[in-house]
Protein backbone atom coordinates (compact mmCIF):
# COMPACT_ATOMS: atom_id res chain seq x y z
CA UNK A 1 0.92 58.04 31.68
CA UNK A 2 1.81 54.80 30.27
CA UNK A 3 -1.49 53.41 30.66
CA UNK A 4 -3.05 56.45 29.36
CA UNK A 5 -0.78 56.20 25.95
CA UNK A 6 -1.81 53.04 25.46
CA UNK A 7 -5.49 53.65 26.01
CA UNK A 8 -5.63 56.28 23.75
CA UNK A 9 -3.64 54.46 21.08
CA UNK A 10 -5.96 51.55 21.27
CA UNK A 11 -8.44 53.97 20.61
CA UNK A 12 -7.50 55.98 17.86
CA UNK A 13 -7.42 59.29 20.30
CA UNK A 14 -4.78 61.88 19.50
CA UNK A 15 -2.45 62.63 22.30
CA UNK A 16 -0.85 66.33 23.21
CA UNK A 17 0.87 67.25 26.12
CA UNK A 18 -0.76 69.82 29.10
CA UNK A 19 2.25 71.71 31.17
CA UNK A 20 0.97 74.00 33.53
CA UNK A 21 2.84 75.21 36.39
CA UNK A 22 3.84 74.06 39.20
CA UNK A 23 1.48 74.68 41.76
CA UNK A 24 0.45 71.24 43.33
CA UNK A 25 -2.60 72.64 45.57
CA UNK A 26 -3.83 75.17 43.31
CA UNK A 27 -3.92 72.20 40.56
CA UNK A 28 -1.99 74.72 38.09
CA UNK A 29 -4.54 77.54 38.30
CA UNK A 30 -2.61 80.16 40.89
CA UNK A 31 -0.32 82.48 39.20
CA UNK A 32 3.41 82.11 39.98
CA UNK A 33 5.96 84.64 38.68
CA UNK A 34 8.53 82.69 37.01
CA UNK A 35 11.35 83.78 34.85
CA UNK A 36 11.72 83.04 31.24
CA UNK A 37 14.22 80.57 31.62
CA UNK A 38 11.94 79.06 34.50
CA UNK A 39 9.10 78.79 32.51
CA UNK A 40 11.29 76.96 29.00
CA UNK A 41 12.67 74.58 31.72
CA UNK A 42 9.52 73.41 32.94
CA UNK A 43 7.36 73.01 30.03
CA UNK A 44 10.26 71.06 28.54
CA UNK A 45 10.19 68.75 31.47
CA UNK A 46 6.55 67.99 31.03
CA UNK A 47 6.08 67.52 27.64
CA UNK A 48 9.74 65.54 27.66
CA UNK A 49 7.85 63.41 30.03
CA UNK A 50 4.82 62.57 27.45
CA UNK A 51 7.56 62.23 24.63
CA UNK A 52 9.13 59.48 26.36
CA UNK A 53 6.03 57.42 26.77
CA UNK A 54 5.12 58.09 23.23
CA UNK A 55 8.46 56.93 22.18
CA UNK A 56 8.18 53.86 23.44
CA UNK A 57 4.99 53.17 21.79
CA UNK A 58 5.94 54.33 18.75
CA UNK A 59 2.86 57.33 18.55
CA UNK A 60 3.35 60.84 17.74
CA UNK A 61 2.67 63.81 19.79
CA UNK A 62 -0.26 65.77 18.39
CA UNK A 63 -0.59 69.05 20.24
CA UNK A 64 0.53 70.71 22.97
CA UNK A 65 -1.86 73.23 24.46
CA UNK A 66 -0.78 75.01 28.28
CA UNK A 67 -2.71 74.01 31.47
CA UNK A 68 -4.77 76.42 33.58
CA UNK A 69 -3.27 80.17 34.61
CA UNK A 70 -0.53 79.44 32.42
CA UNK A 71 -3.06 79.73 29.48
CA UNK A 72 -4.17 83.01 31.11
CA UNK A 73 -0.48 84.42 30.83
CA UNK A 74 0.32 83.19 27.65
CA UNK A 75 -2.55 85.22 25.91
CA UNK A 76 -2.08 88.45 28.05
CA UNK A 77 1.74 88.42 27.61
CA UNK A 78 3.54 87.58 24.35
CA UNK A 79 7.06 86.69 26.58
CA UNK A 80 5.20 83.87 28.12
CA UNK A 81 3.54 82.50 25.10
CA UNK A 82 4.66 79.21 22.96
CA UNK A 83 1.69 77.77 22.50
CA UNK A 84 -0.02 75.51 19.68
CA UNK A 85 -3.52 75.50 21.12
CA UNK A 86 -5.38 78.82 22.12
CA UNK A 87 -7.68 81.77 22.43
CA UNK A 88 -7.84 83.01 19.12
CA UNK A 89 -7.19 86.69 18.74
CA UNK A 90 -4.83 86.83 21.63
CA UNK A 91 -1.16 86.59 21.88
CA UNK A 92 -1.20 82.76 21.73
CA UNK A 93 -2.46 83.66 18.03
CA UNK A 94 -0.36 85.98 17.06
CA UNK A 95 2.86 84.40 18.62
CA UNK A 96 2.18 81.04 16.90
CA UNK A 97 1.65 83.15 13.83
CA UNK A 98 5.28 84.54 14.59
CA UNK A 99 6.81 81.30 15.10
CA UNK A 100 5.03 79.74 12.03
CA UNK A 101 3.24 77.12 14.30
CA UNK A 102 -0.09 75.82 13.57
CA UNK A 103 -2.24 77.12 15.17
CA UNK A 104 -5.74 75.72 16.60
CA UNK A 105 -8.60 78.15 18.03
CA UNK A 106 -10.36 77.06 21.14
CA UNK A 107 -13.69 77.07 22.73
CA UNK A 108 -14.70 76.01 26.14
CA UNK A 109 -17.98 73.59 26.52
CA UNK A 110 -17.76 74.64 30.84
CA UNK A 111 -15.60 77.87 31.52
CA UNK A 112 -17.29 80.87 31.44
CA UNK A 113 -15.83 84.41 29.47
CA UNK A 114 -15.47 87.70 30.55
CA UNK A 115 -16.55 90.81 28.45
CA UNK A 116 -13.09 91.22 27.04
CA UNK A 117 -13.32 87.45 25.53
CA UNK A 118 -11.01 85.63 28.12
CA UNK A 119 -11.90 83.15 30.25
CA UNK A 120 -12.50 83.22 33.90
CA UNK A 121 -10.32 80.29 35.10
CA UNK A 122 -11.63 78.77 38.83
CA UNK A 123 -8.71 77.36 41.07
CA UNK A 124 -11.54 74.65 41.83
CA UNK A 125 -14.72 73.99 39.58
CA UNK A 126 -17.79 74.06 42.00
CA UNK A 127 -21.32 73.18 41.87
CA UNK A 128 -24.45 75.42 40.58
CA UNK A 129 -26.23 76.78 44.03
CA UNK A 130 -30.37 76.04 43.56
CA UNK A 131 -30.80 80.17 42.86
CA UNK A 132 -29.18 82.98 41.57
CA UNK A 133 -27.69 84.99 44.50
CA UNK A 134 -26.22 87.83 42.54
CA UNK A 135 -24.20 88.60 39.88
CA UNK A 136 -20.19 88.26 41.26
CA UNK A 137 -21.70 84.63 41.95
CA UNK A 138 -22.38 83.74 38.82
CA UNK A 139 -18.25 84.28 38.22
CA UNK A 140 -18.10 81.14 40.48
CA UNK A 141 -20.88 78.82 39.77
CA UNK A 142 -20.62 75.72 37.37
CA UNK A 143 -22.98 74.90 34.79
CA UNK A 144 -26.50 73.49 34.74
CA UNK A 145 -26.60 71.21 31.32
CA UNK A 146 -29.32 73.41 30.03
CA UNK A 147 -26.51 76.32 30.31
CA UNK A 148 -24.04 74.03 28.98
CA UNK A 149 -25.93 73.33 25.78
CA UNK A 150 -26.74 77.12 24.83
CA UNK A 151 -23.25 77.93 25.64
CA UNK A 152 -21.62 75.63 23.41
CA UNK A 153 -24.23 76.20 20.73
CA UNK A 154 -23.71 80.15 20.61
CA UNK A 155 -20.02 79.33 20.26
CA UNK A 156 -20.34 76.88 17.23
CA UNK A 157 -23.58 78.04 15.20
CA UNK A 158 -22.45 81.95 15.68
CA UNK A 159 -18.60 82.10 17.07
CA UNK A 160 -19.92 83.91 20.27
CA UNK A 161 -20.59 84.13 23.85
CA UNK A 162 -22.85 85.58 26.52
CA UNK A 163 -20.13 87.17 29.16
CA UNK A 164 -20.57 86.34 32.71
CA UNK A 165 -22.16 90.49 33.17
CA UNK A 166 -24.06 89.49 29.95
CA UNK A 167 -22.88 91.11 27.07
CA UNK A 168 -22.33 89.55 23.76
CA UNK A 169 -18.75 88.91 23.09
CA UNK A 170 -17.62 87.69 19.35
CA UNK A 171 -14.71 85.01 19.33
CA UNK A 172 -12.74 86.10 15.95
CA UNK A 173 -11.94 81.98 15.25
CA UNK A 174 -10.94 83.02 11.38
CA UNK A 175 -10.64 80.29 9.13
CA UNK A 176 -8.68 78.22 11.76
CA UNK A 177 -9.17 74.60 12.51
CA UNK A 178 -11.01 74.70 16.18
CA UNK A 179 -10.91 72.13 19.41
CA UNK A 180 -13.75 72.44 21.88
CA UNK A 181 -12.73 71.84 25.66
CA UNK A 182 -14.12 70.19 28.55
CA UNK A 183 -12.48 69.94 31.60
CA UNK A 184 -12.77 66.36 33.97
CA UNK A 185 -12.57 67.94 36.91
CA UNK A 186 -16.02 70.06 36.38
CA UNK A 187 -19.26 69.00 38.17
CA UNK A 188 -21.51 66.90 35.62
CA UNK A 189 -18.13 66.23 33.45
CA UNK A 190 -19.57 63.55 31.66
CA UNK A 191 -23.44 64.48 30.66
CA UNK A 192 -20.77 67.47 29.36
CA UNK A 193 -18.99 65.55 26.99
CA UNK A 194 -21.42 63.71 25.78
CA UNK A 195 -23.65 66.64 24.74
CA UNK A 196 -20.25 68.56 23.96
CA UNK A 197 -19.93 65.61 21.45
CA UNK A 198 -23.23 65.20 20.78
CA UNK A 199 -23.06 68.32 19.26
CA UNK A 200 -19.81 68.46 17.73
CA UNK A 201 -20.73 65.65 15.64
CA UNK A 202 -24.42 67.32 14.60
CA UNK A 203 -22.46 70.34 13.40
CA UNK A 204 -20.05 68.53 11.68
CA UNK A 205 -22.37 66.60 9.39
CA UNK A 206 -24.89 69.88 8.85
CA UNK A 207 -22.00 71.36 7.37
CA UNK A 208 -20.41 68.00 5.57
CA UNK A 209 -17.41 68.44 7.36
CA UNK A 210 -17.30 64.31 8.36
């Protein structure tokens, strides 16, 4: 962490912290039934963690936006939700909202939707198989980078997405301030970022936002 903070200083890169539960195999993305308090204690922990690295570099901390199947339960149930980072039109909107938090939509450059407009979160990202198989597949496959372009292209030039059963499914991202994620831990995580940039920084400009 120390390392990190320093790196990202060095760079200009804003810093937020990522608690997630804790589920050490499932990497944060099995979900654990925890109780209120549980769940204040150990988001505290993590983000106290960050904090005190910051501290002693003397940077601020930026966002903080929950890891995994935590961000799952925080936008189906409002008891679970503190976040500042999240699915827009879900409870992590409405509870920010509530708390008078700022509030940051988000769209995914390599996590697929469902039909409802929430994401389908893998406990491991995996590889695109050469064909098609059927249909409950395509729930588990990664992305090829032609797939990867279109989806993050739909989701910036027209605020929507093609579900994994193929529907159409409108984000409602408002007039808020939006993040794009990509995740390291996805096959091909690089040629994603860079095109997830690429692109970023295309749309930006078009619309003289830089």
């Amino acid at each position: 962490m120390a390392e990190t903070v320093k790196t990202c200083e060095q760079h200009g890169i804003a810093i937020g912290a990522h608690p997630g539960l804790p589920d050490i195999q499932g990497f944060g993305r099995r979900e654990m039934k925890l109780s209120a308090e549980e769940l204040t204690a150990l988001t505290r922990y993590q983000i106290g963690a960050l904090k005190a690295f910051l501290d002693a570099e003397d940077v601020p901390l930026h966002h903080v936006k929950p890891h995994g199947v935590l961000y799952g339960m925080m936008y189906r149930d409002p008891e679970v939700c503190t976040p500042v980072f999240g699915l827009a039109g879900t409870h992590h909107e409405a509870v920010a909202k509530e708390l008078g938090l700022p509030f940051v939509a988000e769209l995914y450059g390599d996590v697929k939707y469902t039909s409802s407009g929430t994401l389908v979160i893998d406990r491991k990202k995996k590889y695109t198989a050469p064909s098609r198989p059927s249909s409950y597949l395509l729930l588990l496959l990664a992305w090829t980078p032609e797939e990867t372009k279109a989806h993050i292209a739909s989701q910036l030039n027209h605020s929507s997405v093609t579900a994994v059963t193929g529907e159409t499914v409108e984000l409602p991202i408002g007039d808020h301030e939006v993040s794009l994620c990509c995740h390291s831990d996805s096959p091909g995580a690089v040629e994603i970022v860079q095109a997830a940039r690429q692109m970023v920084d295309d749309f930006n400009k078009s619309r003289n936002y830089v």
